[in-house]
N, C-alpha and C. Protein backbone atom coordinates (compact mmCIF):
# COMPACT_ATOMS: atom_id res chain seq x y z
N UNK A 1 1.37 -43.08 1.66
CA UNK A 1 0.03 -43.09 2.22
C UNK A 1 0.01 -42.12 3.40
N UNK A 2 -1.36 -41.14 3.46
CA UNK A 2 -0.98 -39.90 4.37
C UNK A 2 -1.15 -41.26 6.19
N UNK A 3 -1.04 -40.19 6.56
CA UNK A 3 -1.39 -40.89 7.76
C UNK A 3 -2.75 -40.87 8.40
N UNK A 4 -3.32 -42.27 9.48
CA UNK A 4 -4.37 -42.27 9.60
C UNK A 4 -5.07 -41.08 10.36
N UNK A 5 -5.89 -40.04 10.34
CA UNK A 5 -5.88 -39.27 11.26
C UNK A 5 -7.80 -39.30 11.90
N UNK A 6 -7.83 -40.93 11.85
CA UNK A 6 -9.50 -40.86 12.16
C UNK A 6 -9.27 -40.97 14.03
N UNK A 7 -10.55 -39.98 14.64
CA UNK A 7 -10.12 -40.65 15.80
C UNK A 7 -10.52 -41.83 16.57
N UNK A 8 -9.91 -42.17 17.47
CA UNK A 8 -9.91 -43.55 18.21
C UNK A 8 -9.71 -42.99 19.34
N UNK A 9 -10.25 -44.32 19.68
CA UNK A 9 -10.39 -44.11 21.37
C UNK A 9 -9.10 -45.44 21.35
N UNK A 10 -8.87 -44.86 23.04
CA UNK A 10 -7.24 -45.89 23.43
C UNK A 10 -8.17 -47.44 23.93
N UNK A 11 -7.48 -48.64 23.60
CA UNK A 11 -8.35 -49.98 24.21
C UNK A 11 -8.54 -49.62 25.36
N UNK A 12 -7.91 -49.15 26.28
CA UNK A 12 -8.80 -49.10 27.50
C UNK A 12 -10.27 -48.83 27.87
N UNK A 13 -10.21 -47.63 27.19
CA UNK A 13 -11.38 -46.66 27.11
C UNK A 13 -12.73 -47.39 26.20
N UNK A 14 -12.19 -47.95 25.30
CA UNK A 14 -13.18 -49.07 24.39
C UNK A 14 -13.82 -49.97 25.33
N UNK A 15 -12.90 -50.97 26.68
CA UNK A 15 -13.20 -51.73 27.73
C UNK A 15 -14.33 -50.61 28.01
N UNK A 16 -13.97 -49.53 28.81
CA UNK A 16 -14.62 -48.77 29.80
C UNK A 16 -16.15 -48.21 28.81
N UNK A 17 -15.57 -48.23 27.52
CA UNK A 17 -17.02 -48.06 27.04
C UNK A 17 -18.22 -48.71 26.64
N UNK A 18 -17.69 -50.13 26.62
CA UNK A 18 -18.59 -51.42 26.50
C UNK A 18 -19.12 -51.68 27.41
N UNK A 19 -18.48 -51.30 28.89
CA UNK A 19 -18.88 -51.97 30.25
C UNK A 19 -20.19 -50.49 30.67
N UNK A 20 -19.75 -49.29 30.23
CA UNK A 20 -20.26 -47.94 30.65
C UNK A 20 -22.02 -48.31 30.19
N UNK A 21 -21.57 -48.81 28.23
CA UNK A 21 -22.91 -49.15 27.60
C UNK A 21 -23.75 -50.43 28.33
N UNK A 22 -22.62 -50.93 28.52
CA UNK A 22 -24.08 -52.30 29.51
C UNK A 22 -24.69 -51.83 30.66
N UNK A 23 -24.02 -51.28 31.52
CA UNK A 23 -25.13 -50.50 32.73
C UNK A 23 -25.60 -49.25 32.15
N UNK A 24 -25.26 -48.88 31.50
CA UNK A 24 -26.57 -47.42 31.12
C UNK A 24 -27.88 -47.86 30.60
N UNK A 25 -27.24 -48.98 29.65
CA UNK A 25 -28.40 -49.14 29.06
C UNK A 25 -29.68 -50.06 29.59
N UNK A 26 -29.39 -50.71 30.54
CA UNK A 26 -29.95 -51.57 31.72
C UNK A 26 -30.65 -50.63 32.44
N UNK A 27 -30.22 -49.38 33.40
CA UNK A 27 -30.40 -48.49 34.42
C UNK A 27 -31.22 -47.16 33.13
N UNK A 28 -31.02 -46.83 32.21
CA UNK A 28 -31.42 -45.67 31.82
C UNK A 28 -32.73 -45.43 31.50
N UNK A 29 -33.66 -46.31 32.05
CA UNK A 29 -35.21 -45.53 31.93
C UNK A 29 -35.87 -45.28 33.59
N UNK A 30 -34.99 -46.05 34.02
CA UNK A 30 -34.76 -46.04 35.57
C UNK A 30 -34.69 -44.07 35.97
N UNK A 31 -32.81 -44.19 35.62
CA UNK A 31 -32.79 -42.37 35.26
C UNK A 31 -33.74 -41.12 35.11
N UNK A 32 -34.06 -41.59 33.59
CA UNK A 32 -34.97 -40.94 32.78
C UNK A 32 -36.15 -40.53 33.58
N UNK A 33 -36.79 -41.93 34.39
CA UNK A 33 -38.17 -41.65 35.71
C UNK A 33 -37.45 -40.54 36.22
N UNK A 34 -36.80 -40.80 37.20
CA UNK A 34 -35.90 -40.36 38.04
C UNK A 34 -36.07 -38.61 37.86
N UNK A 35 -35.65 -38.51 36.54
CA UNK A 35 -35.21 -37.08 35.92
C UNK A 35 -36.38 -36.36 35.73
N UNK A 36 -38.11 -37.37 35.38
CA UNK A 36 -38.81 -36.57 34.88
C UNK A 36 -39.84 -36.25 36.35
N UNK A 37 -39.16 -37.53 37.41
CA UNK A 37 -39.82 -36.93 38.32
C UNK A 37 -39.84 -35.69 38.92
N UNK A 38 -38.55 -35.37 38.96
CA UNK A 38 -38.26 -33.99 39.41
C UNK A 38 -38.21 -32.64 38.29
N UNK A 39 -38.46 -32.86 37.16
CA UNK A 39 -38.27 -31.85 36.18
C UNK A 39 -39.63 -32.16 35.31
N UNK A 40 -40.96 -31.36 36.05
CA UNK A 40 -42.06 -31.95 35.14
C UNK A 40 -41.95 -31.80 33.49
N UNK A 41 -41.37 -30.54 33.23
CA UNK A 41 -41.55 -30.42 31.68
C UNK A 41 -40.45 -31.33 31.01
N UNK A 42 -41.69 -32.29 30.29
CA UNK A 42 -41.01 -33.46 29.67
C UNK A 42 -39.64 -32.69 28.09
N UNK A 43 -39.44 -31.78 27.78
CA UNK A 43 -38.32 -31.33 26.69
C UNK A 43 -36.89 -30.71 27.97
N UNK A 44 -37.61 -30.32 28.99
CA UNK A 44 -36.27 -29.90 29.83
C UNK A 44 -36.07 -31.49 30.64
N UNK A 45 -36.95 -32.14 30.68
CA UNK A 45 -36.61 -32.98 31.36
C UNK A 45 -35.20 -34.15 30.33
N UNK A 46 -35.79 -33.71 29.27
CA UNK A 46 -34.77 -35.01 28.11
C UNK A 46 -33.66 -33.97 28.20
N UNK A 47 -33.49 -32.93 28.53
CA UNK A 47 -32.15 -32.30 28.39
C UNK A 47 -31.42 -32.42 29.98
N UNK A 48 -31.93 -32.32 30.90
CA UNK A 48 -31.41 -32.78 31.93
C UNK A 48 -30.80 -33.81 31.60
N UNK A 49 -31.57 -34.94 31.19
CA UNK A 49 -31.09 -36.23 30.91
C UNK A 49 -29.58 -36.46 30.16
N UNK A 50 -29.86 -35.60 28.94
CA UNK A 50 -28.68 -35.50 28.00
C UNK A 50 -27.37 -35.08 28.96
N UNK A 51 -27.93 -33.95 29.69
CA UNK A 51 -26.47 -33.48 30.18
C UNK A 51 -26.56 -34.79 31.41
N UNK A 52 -27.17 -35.27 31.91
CA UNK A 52 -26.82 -36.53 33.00
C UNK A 52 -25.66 -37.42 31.98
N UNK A 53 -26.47 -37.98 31.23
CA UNK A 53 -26.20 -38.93 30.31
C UNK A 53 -24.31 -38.39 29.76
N UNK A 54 -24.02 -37.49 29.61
CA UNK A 54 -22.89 -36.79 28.91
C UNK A 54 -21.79 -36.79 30.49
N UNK A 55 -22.21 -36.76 31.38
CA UNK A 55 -21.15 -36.55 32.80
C UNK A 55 -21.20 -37.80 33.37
N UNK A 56 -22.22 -38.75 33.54
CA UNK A 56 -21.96 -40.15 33.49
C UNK A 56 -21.09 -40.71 32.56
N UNK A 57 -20.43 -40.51 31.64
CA UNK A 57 -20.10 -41.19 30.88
C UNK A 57 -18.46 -40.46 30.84
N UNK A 58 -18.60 -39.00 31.16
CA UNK A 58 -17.19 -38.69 31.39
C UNK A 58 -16.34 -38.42 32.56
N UNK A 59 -17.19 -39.18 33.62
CA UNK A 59 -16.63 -39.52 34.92
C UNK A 59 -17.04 -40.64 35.14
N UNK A 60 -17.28 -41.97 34.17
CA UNK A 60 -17.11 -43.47 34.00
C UNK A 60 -15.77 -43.61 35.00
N UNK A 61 -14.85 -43.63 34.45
CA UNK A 61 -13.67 -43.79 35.08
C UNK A 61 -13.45 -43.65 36.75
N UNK A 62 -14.37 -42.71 37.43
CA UNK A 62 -14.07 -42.80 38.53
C UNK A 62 -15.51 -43.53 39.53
N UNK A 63 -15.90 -43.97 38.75
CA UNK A 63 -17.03 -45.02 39.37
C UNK A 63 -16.16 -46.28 39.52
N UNK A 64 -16.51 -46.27 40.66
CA UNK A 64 -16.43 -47.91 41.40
C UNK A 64 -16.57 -48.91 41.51
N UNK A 65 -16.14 -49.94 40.68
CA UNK A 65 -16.65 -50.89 40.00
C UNK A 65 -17.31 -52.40 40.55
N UNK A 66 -16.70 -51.68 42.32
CA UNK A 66 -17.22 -52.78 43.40
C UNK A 66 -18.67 -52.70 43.94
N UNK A 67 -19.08 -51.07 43.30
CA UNK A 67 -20.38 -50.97 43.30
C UNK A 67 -21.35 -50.70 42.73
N UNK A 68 -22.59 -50.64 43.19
CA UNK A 68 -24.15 -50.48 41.82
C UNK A 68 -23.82 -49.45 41.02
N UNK A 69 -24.03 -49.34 40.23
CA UNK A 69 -24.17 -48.51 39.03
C UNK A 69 -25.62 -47.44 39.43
N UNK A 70 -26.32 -48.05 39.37
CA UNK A 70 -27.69 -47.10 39.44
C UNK A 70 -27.31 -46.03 40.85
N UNK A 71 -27.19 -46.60 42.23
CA UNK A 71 -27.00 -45.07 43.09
C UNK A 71 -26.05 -44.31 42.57
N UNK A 72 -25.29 -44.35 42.12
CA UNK A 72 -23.71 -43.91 41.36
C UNK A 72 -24.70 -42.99 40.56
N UNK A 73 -25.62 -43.70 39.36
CA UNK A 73 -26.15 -42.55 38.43
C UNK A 73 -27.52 -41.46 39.07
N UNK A 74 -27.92 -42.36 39.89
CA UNK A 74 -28.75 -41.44 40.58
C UNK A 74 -28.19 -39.92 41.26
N UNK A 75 -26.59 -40.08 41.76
CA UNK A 75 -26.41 -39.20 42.70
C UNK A 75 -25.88 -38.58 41.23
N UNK A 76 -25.41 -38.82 40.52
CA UNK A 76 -25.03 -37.67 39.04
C UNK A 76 -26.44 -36.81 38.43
N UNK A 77 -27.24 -37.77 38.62
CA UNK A 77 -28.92 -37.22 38.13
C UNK A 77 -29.00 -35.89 39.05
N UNK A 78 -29.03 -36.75 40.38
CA UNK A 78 -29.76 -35.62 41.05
C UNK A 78 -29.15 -34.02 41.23
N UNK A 79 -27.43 -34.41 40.98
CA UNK A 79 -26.76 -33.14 40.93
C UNK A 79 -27.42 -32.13 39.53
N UNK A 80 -27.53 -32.71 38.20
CA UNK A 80 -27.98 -32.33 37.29
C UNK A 80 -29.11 -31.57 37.54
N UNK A 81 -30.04 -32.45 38.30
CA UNK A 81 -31.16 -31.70 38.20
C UNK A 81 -31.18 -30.87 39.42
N UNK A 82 -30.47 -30.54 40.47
CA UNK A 82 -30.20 -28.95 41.36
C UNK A 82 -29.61 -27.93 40.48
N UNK A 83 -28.76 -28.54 39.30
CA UNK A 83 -27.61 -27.73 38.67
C UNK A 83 -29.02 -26.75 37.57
N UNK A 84 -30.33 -27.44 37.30
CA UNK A 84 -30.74 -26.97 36.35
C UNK A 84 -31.79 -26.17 37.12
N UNK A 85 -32.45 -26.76 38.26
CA UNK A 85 -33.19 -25.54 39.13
C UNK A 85 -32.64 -24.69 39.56
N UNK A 86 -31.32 -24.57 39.92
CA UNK A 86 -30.30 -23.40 40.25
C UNK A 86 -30.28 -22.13 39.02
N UNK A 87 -30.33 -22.96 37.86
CA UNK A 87 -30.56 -21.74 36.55
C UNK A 87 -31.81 -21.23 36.44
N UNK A 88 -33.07 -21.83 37.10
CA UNK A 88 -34.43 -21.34 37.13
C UNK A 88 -35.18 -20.71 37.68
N UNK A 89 -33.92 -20.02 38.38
CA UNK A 89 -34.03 -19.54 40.06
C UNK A 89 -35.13 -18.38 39.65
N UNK A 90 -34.91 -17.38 38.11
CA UNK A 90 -35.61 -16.20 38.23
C UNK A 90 -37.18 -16.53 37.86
N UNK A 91 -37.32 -17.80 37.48
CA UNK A 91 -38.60 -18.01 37.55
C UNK A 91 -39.37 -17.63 38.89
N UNK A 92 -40.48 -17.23 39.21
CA UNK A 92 -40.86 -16.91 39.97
C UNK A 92 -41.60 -18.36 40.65
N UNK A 93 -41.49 -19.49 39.88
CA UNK A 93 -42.37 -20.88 40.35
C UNK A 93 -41.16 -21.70 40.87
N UNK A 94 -40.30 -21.04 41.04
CA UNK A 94 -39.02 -22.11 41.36
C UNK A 94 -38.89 -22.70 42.51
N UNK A 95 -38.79 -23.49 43.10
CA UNK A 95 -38.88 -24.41 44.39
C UNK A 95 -37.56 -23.79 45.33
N UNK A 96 -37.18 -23.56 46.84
CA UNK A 96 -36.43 -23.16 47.67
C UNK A 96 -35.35 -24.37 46.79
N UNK A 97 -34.64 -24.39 47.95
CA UNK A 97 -33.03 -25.29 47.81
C UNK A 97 -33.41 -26.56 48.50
N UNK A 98 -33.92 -26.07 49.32
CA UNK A 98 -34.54 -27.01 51.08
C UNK A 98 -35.60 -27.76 50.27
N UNK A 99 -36.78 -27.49 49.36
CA UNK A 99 -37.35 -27.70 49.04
C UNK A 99 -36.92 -28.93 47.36
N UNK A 100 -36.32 -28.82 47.03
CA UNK A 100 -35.67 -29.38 45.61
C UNK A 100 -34.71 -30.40 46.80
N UNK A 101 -33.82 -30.18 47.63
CA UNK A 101 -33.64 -31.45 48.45
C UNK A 101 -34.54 -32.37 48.76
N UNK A 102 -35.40 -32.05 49.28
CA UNK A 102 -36.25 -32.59 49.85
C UNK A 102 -36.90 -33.73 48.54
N UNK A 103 -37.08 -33.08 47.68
CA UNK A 103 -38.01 -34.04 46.51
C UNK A 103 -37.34 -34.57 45.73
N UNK A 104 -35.73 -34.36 45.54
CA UNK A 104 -34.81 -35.39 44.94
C UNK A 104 -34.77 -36.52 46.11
N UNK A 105 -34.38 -35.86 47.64
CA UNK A 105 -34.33 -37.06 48.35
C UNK A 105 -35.69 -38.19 48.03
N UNK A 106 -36.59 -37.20 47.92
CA UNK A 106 -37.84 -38.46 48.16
C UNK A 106 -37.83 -39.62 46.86
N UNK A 107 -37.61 -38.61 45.98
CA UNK A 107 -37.41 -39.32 44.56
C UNK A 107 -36.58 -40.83 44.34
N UNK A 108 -35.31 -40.33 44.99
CA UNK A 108 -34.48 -41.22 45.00
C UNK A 108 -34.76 -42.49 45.51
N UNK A 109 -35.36 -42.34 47.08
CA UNK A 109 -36.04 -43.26 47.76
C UNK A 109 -36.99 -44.10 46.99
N UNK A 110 -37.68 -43.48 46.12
CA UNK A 110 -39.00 -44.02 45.39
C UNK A 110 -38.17 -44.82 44.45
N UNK A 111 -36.72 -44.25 43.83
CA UNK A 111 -36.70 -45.02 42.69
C UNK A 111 -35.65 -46.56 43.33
N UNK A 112 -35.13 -46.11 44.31
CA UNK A 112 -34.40 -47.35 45.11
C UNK A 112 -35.40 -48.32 45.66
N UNK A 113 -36.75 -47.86 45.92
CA UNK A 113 -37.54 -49.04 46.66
C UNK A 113 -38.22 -49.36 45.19
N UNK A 114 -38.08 -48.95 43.68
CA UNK A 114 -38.33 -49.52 42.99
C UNK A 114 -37.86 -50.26 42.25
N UNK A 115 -36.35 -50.31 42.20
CA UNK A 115 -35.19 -51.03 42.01
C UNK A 115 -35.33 -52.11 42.60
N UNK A 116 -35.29 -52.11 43.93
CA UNK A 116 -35.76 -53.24 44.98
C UNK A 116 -37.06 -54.06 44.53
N UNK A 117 -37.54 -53.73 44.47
CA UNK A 117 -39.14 -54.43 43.90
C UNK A 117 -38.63 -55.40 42.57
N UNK A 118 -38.16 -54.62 42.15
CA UNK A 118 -38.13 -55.06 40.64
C UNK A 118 -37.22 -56.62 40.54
N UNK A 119 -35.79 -56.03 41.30
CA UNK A 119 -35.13 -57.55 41.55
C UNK A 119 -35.66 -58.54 42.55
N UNK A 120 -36.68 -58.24 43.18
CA UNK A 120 -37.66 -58.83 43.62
C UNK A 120 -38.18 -59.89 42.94
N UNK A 121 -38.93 -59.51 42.05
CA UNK A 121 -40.22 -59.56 40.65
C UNK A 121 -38.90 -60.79 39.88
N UNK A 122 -37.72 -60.01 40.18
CA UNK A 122 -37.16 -61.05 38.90
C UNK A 122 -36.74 -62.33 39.34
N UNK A 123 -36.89 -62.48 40.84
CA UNK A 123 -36.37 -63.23 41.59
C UNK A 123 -37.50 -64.37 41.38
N UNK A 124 -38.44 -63.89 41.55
CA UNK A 124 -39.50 -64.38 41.35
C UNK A 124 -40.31 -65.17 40.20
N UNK A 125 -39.58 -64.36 39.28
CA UNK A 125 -40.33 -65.18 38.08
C UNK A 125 -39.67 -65.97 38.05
N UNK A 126 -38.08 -65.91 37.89
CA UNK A 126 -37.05 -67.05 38.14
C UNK A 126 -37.65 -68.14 38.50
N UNK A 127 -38.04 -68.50 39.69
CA UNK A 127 -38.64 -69.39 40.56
C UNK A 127 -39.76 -69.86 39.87
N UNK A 128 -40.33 -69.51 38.97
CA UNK A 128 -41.65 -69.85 38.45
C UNK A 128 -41.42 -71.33 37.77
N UNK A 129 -42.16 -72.28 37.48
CA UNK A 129 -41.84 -73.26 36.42
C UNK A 129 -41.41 -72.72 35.16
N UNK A 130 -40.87 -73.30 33.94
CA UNK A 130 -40.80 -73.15 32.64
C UNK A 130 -41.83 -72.62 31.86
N UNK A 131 -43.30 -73.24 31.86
CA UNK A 131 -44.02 -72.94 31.17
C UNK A 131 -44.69 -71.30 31.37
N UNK A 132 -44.55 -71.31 33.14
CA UNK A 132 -45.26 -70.12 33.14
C UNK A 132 -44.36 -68.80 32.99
N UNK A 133 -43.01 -69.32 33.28
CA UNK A 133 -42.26 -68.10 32.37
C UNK A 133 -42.11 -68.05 31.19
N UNK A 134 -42.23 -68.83 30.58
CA UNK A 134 -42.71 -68.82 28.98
C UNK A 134 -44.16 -67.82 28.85
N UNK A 135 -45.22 -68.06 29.57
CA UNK A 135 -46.28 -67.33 29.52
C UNK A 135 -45.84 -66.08 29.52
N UNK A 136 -45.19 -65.66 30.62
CA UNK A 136 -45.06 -64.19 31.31
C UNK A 136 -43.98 -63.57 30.29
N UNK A 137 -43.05 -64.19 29.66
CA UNK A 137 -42.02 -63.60 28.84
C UNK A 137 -42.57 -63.25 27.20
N UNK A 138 -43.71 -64.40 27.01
CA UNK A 138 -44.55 -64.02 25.48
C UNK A 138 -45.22 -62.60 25.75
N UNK A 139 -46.43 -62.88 26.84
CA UNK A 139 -47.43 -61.90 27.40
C UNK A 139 -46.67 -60.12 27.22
N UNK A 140 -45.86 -60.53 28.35
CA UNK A 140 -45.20 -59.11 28.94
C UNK A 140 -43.50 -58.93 28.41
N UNK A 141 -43.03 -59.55 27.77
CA UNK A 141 -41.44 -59.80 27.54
C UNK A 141 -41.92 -58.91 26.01
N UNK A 142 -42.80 -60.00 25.06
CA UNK A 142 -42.86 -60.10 23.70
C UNK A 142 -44.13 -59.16 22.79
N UNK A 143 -44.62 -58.63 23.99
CA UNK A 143 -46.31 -58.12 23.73
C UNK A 143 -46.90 -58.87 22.80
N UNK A 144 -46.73 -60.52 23.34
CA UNK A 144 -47.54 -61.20 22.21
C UNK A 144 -49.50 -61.24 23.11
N UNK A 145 -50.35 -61.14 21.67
CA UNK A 145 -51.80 -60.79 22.49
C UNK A 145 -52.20 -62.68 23.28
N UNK A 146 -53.18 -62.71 23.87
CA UNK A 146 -53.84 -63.57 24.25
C UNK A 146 -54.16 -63.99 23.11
N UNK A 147 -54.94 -63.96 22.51
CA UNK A 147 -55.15 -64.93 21.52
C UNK A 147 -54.04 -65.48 20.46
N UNK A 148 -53.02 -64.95 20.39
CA UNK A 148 -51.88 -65.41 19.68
C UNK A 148 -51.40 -66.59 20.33
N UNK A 149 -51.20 -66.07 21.86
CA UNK A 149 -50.49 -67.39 22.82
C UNK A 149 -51.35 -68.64 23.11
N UNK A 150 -52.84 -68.21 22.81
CA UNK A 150 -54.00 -69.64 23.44
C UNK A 150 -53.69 -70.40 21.86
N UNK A 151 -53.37 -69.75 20.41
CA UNK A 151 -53.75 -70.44 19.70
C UNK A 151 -52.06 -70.89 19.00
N UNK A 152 -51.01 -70.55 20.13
CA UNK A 152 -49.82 -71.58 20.01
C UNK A 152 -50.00 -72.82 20.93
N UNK A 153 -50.40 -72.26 22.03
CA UNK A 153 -50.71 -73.34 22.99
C UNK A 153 -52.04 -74.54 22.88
N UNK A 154 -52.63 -73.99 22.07
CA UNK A 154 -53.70 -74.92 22.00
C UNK A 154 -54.70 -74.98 23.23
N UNK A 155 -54.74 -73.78 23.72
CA UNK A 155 -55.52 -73.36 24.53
C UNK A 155 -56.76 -72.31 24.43
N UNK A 156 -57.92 -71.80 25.38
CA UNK A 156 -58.52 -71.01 24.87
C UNK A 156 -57.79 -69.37 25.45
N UNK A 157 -58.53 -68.36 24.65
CA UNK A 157 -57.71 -67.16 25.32
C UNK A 157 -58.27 -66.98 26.90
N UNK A 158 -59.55 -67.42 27.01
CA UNK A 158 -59.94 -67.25 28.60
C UNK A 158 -58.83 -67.97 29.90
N UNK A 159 -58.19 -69.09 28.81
CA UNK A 159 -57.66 -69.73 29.75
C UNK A 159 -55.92 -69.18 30.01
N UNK A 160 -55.97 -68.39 29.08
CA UNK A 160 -54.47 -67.41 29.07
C UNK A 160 -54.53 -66.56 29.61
N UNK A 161 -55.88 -65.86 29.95
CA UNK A 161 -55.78 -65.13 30.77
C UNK A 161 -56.51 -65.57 32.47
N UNK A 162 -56.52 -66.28 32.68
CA UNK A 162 -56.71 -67.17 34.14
C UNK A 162 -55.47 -66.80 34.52
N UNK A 163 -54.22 -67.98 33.78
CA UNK A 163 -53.76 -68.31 34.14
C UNK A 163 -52.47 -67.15 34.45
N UNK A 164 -52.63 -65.81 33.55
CA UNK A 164 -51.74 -65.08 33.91
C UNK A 164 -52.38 -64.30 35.46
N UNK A 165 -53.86 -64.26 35.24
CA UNK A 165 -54.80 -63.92 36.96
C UNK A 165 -53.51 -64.71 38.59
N UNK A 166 -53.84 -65.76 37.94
CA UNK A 166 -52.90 -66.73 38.89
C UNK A 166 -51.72 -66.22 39.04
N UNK A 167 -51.00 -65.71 38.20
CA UNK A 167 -49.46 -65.81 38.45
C UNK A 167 -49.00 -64.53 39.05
N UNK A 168 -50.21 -63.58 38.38
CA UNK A 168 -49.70 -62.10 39.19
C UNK A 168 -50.23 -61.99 40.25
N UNK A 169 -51.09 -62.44 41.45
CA UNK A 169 -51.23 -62.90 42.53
C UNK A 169 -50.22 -63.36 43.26
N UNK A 170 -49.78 -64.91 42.11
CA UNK A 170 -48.59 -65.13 43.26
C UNK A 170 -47.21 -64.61 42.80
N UNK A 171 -47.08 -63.49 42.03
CA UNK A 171 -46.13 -63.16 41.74
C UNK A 171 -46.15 -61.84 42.83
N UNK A 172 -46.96 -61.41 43.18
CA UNK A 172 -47.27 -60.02 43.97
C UNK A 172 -46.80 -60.56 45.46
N UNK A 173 -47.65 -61.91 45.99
CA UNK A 173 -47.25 -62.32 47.19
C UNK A 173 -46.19 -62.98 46.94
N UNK A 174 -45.24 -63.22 46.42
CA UNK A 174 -43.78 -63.81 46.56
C UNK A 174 -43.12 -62.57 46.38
N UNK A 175 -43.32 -61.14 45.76
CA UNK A 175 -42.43 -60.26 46.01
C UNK A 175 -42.40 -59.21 47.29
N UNK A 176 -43.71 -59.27 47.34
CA UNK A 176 -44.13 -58.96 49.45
C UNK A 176 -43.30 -59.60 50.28
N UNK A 177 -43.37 -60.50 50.07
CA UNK A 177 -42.63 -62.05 50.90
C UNK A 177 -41.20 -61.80 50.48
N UNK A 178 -40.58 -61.23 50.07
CA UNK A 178 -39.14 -60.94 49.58
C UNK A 178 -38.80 -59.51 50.36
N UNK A 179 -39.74 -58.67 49.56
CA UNK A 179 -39.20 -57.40 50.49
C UNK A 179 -39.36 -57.38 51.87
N UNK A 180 -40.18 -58.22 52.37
CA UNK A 180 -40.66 -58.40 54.02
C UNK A 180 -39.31 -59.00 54.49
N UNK A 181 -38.91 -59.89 54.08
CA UNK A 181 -37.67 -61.00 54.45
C UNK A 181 -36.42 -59.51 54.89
N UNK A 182 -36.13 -59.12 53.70
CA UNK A 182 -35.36 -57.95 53.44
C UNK A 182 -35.52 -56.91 53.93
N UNK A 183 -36.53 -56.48 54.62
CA UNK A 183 -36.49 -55.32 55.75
C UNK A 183 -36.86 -53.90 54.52
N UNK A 184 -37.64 -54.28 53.34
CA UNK A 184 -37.61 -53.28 52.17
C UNK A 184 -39.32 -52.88 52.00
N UNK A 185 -39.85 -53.09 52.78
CA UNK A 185 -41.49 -52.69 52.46
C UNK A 185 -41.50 -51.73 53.31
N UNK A 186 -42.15 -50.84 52.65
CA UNK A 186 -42.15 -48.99 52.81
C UNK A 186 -43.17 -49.31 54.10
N UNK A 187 -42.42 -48.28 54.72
CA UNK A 187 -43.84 -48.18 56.20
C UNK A 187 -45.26 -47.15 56.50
């Protein structure tokens, strides 16, 4: 029998690639914003991405496993995307250096105080009773319509949508009330 010559990856690297796929795939539309903020044309913007996506994954290994994943991919993004305005230089619409700093920094900021929000939001629904995260997870989890959910519940659709009125109110003021606590509401 010849020998096997398919390739494989070593178990380690299998670990490192299961763990690589659970935070990418969690964090990667996060990115993707990230990428298209700064690279309006949405076909260069998915190639930025690709090459993000391709150097994240082959400098996995020297990420830190004591810390977030997302600033880790952000600061790989944002190199990507100087690395690709640096090639666009002869365009005559091309942004300074000073200037492409400046709007990755801001970017970044935008997408960290949206990160923040978000585990906010999740903190939050957490806290909700059962039923109404049941609501919020059919509604917005399942894109099930209002009238699908009033006529599991045995409710009317006016009253499915009250009651989601209610919750994103106090879902808005319990995540105010979080980032306020936290020193995270933009000034």
């Amino acid at each position: 029998m010849p020998p096997d010559r398919s390739p494989r990856r070593p178990a380690d690297r299998t670990d490192d690639y299961e763990e690589f796929l659970g935070l990418f795939s969690r964090n990667q539309s996060r990115v993707q914003a990230y990428i298209r903020s700064l690279v309006p044309d949405a076909a260069r913007a998915d190639d930025v991405f690709q090459a993000t996506s391709l150097v994240l994954w082959r400098s996995f290994e020297t990420f830190d496993r004591n810390k977030d994943f997302l600033p880790w991919a952000f600061g790989v993004a944002r190199h990507q995307v100087l690395m690709f305005w640096r090639t666009q230089r002869r365009d005559r619409h091309v942004f300074s250096e000073s200037l492409l700093e400046t709007l990755t920094d801001d970017a970044l900021g935008r997408a960290d105080f949206a990160a923040d929000r978000q585990r906010a939001l999740d903190a939050c629904v957490e806290g909700l009773p059962p039923r109404q995260r049941d609501l919020i997870r059919m509604f917005y989890g399942e894109n099930q319509s209002a009238d699908t959910i009033a006529a599991s519940w045995d409710r009317t659709v006016h009253a499915v949508y009250k009651a989601l009125k209610v919750m994103r109110k106090s879902l808005l003021k319990c995540v105010e009330r979080r980032l306020a606590t936290e020193g995270l509401l933009p000034e």
